[in-house]
N, C-alpha and C. Protein backbone atom coordinates (compact mmCIF):
# COMPACT_ATOMS: atom_id res chain seq x y z
N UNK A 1 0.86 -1.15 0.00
CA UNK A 1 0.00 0.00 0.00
C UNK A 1 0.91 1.21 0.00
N UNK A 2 0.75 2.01 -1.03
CA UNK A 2 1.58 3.33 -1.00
C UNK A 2 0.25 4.65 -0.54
N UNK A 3 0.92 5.28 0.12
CA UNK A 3 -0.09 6.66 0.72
C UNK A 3 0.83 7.73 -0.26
N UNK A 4 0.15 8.63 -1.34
CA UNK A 4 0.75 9.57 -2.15
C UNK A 4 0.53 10.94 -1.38
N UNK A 5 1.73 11.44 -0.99
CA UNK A 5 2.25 12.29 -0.06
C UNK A 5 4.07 12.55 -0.15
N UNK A 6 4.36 13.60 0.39
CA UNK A 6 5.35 13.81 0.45
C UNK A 6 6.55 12.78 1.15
N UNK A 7 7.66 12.41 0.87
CA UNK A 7 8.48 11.82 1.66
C UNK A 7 8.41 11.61 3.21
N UNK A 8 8.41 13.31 3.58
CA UNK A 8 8.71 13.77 5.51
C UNK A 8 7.44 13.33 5.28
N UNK A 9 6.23 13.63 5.25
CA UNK A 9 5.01 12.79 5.28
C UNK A 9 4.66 11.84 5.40
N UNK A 10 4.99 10.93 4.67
CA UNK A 10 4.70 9.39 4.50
C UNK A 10 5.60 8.73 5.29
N UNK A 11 6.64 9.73 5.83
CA UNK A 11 7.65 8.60 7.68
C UNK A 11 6.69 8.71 7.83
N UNK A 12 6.64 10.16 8.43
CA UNK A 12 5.66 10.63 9.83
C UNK A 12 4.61 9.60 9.63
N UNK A 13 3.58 9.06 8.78
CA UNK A 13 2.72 8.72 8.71
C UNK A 13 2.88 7.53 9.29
N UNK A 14 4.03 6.28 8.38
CA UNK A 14 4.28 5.03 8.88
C UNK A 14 4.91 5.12 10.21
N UNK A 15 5.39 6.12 11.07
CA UNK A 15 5.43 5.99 12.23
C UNK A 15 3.71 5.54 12.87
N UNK A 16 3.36 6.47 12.50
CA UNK A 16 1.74 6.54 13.37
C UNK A 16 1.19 5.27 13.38
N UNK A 17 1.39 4.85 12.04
CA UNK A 17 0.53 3.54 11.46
C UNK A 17 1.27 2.43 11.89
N UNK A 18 2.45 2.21 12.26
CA UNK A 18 3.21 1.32 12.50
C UNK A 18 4.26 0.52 13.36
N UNK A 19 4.82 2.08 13.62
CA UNK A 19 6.09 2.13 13.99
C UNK A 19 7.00 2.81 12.84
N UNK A 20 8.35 1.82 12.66
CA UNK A 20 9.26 1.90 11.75
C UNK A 20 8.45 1.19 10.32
N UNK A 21 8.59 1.55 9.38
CA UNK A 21 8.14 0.88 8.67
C UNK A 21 9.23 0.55 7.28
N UNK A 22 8.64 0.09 6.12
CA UNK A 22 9.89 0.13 4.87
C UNK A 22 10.27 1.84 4.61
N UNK A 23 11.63 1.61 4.66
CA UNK A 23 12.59 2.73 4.61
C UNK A 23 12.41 3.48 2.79
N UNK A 24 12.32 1.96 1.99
CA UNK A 24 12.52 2.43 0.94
C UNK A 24 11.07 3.21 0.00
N UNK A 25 11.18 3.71 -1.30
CA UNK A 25 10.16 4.10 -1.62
C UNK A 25 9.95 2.98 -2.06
N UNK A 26 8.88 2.78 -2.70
CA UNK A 26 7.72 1.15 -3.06
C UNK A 26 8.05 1.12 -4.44
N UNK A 27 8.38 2.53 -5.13
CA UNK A 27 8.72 2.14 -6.52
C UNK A 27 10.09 1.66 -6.85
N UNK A 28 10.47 1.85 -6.15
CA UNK A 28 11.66 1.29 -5.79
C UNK A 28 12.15 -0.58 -5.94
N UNK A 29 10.75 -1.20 -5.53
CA UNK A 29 10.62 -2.25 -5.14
C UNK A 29 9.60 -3.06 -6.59
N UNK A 30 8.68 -2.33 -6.43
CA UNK A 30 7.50 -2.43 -7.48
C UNK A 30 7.89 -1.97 -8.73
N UNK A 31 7.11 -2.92 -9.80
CA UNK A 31 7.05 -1.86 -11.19
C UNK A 31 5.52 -1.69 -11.60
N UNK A 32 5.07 -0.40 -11.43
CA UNK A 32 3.58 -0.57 -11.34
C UNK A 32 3.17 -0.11 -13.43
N UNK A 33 1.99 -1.31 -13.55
CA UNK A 33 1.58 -1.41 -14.39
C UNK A 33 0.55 -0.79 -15.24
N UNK A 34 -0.93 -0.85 -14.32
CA UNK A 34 -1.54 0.05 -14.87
C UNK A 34 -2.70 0.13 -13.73
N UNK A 35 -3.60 0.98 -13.96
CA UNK A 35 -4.91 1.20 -13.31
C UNK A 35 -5.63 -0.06 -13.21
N UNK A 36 -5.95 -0.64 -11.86
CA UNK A 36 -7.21 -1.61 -12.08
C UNK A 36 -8.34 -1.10 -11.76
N UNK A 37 -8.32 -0.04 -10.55
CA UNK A 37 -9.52 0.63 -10.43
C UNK A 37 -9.54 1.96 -9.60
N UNK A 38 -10.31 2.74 -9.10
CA UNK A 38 -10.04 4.10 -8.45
C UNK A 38 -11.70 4.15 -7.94
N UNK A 39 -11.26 5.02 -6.35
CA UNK A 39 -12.81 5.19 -6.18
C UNK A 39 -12.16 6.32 -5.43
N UNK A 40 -13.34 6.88 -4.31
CA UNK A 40 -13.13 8.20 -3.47
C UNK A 40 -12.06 8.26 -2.70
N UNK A 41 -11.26 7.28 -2.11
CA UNK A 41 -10.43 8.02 -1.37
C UNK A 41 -9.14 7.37 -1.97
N UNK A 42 -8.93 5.85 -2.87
CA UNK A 42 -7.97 5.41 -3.60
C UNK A 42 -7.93 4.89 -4.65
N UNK A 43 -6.72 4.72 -4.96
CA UNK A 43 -6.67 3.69 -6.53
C UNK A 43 -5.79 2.22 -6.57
N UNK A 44 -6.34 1.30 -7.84
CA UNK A 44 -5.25 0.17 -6.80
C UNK A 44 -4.91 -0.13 -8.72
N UNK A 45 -3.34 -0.64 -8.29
CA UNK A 45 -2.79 -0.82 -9.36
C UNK A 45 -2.26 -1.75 -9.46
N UNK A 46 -2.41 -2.57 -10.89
CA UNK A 46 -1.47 -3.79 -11.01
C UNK A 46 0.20 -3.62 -10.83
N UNK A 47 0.96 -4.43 -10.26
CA UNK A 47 2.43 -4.07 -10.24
C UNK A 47 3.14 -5.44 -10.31
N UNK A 48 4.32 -5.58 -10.52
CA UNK A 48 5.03 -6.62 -10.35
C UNK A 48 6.51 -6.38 -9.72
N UNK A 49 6.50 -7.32 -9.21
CA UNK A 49 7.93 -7.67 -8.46
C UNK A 49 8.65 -9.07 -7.96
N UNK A 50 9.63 -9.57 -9.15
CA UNK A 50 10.66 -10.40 -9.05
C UNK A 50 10.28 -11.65 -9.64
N UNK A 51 8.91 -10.86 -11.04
CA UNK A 51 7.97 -12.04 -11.54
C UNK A 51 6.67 -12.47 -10.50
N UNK A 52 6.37 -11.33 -9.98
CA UNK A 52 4.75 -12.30 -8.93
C UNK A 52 3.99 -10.86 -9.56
N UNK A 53 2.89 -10.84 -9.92
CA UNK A 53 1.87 -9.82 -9.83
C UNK A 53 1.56 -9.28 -8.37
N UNK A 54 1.13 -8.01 -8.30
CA UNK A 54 0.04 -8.18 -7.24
C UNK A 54 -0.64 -6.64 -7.37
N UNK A 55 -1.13 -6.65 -6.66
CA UNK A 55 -2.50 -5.46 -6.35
C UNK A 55 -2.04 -4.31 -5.04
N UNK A 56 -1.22 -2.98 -5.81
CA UNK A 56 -1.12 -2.09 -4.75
C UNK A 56 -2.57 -1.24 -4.52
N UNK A 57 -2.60 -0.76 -3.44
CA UNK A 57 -3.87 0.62 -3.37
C UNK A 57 -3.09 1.39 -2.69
N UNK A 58 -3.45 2.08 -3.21
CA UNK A 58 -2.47 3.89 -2.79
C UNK A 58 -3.87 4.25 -2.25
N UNK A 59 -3.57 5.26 -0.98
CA UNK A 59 -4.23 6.23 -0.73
C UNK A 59 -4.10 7.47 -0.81
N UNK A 60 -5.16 8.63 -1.53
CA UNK A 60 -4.81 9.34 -1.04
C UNK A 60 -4.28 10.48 0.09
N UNK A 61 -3.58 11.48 0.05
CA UNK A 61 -3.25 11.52 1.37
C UNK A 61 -4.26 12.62 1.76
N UNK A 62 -4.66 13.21 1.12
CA UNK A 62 -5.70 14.37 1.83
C UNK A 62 -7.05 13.33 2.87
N UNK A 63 -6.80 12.15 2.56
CA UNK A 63 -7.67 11.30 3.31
C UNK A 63 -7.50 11.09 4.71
N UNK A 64 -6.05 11.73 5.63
CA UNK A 64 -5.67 11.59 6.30
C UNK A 64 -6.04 12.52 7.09
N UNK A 65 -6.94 13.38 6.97
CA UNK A 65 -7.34 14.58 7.39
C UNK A 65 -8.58 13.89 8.15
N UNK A 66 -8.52 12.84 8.67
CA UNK A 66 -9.87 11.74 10.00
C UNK A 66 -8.42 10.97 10.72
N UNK A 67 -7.51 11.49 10.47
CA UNK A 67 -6.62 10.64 11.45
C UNK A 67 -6.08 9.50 10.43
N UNK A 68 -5.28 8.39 11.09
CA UNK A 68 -4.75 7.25 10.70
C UNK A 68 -5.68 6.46 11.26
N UNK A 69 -6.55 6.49 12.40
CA UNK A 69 -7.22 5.52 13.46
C UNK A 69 -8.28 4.71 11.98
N UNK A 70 -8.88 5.36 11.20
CA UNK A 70 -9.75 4.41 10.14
C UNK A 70 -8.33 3.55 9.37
N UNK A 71 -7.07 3.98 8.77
CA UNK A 71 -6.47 3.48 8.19
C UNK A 71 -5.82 2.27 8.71
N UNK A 72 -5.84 2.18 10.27
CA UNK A 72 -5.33 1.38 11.26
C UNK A 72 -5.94 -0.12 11.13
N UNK A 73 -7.34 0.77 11.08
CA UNK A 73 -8.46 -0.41 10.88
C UNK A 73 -8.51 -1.69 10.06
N UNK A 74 -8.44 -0.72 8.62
CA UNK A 74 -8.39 -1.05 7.59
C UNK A 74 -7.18 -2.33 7.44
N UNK A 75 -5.93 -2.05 7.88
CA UNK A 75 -4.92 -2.39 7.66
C UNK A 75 -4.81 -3.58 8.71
N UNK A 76 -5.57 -3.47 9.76
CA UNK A 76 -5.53 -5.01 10.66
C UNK A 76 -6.57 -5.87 9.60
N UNK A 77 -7.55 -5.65 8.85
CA UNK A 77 -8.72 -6.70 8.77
C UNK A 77 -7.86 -7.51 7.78
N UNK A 78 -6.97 -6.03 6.93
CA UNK A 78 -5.94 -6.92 5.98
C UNK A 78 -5.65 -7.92 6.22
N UNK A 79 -4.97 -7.74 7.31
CA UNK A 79 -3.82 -8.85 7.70
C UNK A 79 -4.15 -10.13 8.20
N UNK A 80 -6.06 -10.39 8.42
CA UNK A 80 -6.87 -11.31 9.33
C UNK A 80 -7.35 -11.90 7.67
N UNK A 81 -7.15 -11.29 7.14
CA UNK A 81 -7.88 -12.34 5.79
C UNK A 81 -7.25 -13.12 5.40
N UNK A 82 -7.78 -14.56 4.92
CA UNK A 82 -6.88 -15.31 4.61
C UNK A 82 -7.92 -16.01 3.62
N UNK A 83 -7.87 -15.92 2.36
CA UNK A 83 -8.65 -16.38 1.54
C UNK A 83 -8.47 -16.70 0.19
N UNK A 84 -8.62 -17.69 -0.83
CA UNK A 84 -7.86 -18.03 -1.55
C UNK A 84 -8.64 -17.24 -2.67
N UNK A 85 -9.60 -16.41 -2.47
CA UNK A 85 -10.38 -15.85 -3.32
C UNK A 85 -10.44 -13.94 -3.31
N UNK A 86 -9.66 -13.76 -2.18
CA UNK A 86 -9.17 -12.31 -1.83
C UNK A 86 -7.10 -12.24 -1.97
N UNK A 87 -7.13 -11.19 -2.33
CA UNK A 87 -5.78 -10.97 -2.50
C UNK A 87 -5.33 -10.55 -1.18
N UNK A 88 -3.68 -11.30 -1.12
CA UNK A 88 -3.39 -11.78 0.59
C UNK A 88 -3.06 -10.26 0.43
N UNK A 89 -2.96 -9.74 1.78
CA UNK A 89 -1.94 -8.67 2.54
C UNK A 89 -0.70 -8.68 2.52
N UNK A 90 0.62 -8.52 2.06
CA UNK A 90 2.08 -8.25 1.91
C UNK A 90 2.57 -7.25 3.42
N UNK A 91 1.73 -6.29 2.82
CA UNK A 91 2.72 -5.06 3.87
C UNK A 91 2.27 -3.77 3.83
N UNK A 92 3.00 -2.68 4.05
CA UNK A 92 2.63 -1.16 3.89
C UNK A 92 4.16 -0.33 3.96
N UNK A 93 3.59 0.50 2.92
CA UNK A 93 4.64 1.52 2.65
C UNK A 93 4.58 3.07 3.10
């Protein structure tokens, strides 16, 4: 998951959300492909890395303006799904 925001931003942020989180930028890591879809507060994009597909969603960051506490949320149910019919959870950037 990439949050589109400034650098000093997006620490500060993965502090809140996390702790320490990945140091590096995601494009860094990722090669993102194209649009799969976009709604009100994000967009999620096909990407690949090291030959595996997968499914980023960026948020935007003006969305952050209710806190991280909904994004918190969001980001535990991730991590509780386990389904061979939902795309697993990796991580956050």
């Amino acid at each position: 998951m990439l949050v589109t925001e400034t650098a000093e931003q997006l620490s500060s942020s993965r502090r809140q959300l996390y702790g320490s989180m990945c140091a590096t930028d995601i494009r860094e890591d990722y090669t993102f492909l194209k649009i799969v879809g976009s709604g009100a507060f994000a967009t999620v994009f096909q990407a690949s890395r090291g030959g595996k597909m997968y499914a980023v969603k960026t948020i935007r960051k003006k969305e952050f303006r209710f806190g991280v506490d909904p994004l918190k949320q969001e980001l535990e149910v991730y991590k509780l799904v386990d389904s061979p019919y939902i795309v697993k959870f990796e991580g956050v950037y």
